[in-house]
Protein backbone atom coordinates (compact mmCIF):
# COMPACT_ATOMS: atom_id res chain seq x y z
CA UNK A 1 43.95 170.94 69.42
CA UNK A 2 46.14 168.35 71.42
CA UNK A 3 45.09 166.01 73.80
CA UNK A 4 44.23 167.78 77.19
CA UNK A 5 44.00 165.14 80.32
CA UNK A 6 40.59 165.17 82.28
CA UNK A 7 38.74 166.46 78.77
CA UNK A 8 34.99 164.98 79.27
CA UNK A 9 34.49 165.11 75.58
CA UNK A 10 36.93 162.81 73.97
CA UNK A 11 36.39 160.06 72.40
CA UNK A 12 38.06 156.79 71.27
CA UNK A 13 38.18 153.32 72.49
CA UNK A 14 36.71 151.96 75.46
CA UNK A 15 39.54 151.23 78.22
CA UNK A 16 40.52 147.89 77.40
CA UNK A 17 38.91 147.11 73.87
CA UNK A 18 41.09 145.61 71.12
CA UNK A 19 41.80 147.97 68.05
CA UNK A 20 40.86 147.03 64.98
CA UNK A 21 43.99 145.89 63.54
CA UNK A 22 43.89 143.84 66.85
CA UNK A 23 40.82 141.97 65.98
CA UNK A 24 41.42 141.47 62.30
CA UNK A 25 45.02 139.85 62.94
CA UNK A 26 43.09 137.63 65.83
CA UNK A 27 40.52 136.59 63.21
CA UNK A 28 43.68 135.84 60.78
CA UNK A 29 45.14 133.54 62.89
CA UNK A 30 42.25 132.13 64.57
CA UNK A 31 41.37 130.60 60.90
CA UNK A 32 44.93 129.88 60.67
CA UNK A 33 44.84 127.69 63.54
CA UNK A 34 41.38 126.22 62.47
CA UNK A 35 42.49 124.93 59.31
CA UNK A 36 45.46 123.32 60.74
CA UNK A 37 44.22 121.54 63.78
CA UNK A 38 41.51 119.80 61.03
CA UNK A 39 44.23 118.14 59.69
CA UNK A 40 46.59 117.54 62.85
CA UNK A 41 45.61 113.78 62.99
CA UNK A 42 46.41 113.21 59.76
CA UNK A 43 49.57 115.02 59.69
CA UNK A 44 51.12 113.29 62.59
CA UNK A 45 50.08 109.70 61.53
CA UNK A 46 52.11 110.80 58.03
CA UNK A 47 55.25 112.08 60.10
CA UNK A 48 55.00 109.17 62.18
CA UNK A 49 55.70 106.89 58.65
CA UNK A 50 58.78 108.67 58.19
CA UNK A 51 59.67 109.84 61.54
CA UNK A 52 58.12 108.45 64.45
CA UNK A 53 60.43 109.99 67.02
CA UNK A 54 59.39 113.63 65.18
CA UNK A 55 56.39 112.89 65.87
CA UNK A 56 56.46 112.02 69.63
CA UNK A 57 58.04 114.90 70.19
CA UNK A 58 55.49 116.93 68.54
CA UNK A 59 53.14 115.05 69.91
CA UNK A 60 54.69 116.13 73.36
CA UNK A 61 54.69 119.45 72.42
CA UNK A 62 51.43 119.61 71.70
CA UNK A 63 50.12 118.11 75.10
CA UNK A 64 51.51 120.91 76.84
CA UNK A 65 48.75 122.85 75.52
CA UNK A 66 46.17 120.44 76.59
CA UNK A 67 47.55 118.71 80.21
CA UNK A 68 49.16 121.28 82.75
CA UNK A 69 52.60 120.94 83.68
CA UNK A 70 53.09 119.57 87.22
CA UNK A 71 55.73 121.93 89.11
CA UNK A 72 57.32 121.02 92.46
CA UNK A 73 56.00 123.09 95.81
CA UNK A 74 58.27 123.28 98.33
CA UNK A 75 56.85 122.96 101.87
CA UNK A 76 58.45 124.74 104.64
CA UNK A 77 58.09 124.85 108.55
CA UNK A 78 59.38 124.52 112.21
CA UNK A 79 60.25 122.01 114.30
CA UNK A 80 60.92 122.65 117.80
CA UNK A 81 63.62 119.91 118.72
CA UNK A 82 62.79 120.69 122.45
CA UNK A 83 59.19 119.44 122.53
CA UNK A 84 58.15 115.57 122.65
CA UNK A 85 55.80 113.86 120.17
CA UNK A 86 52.76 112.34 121.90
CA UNK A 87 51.33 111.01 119.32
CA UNK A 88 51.09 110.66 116.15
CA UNK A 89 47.82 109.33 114.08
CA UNK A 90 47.39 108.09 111.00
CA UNK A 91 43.94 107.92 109.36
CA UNK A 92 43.48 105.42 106.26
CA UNK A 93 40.41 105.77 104.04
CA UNK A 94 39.17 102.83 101.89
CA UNK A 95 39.00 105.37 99.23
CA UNK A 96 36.68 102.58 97.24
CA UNK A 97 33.52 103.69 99.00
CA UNK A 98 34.55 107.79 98.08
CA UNK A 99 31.91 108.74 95.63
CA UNK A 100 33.87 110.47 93.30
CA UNK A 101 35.83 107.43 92.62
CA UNK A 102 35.14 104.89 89.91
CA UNK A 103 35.91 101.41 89.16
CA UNK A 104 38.13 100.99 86.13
């Protein structure tokens, strides 16, 4: 009997749970990964020897994954050539006192 839409008694996967082959490729990988990020160190302080440009670029590569990449925001708005500035203020904290900075 084919699939009917609105049948109450089908079953199958929950909406939005991996398959199986899903999960068993993920767990592939996944000890892929682990295996080579054990040795990472090691690896780039050997391709450094031969290569040491290869490995700042590798290196570089790899921060990507671990530092986000700054992007540029553009800021727009109005200015209204007709109107005078009365003032303008500037405010400047002594950011030493700011608790969340520390002395280096």
């Amino acid at each position: 009997m084919p699939f009917q839409p609105g049948h109450k008694l089908s079953r199958g996967r929950k909406s939005g749970s991996p398959n199986r082959t899903t999960q068993e490729a993920r767990l592939t990988i996944n000890r892929a990964v682990n295996g080579i990020l054990d040795n990472i160190q090691t690896d780039l302080k050997e391709i450094k020897k031969k290569d040491p440009v290869k490995a700042m670029e590798l290196a570089m590569k790899l921060l990507e994954y671990v530092i986000p990449k700054q992007r540029a925001i553009d800021l727009t708005g109005e200015v209204n050539m007709n109107q005078r500035i009365h003032q303008i203020s500037v405010n400047i904290v002594d950011g030493t006192k700011d608790k969340d900075i520390k002395d280096v």
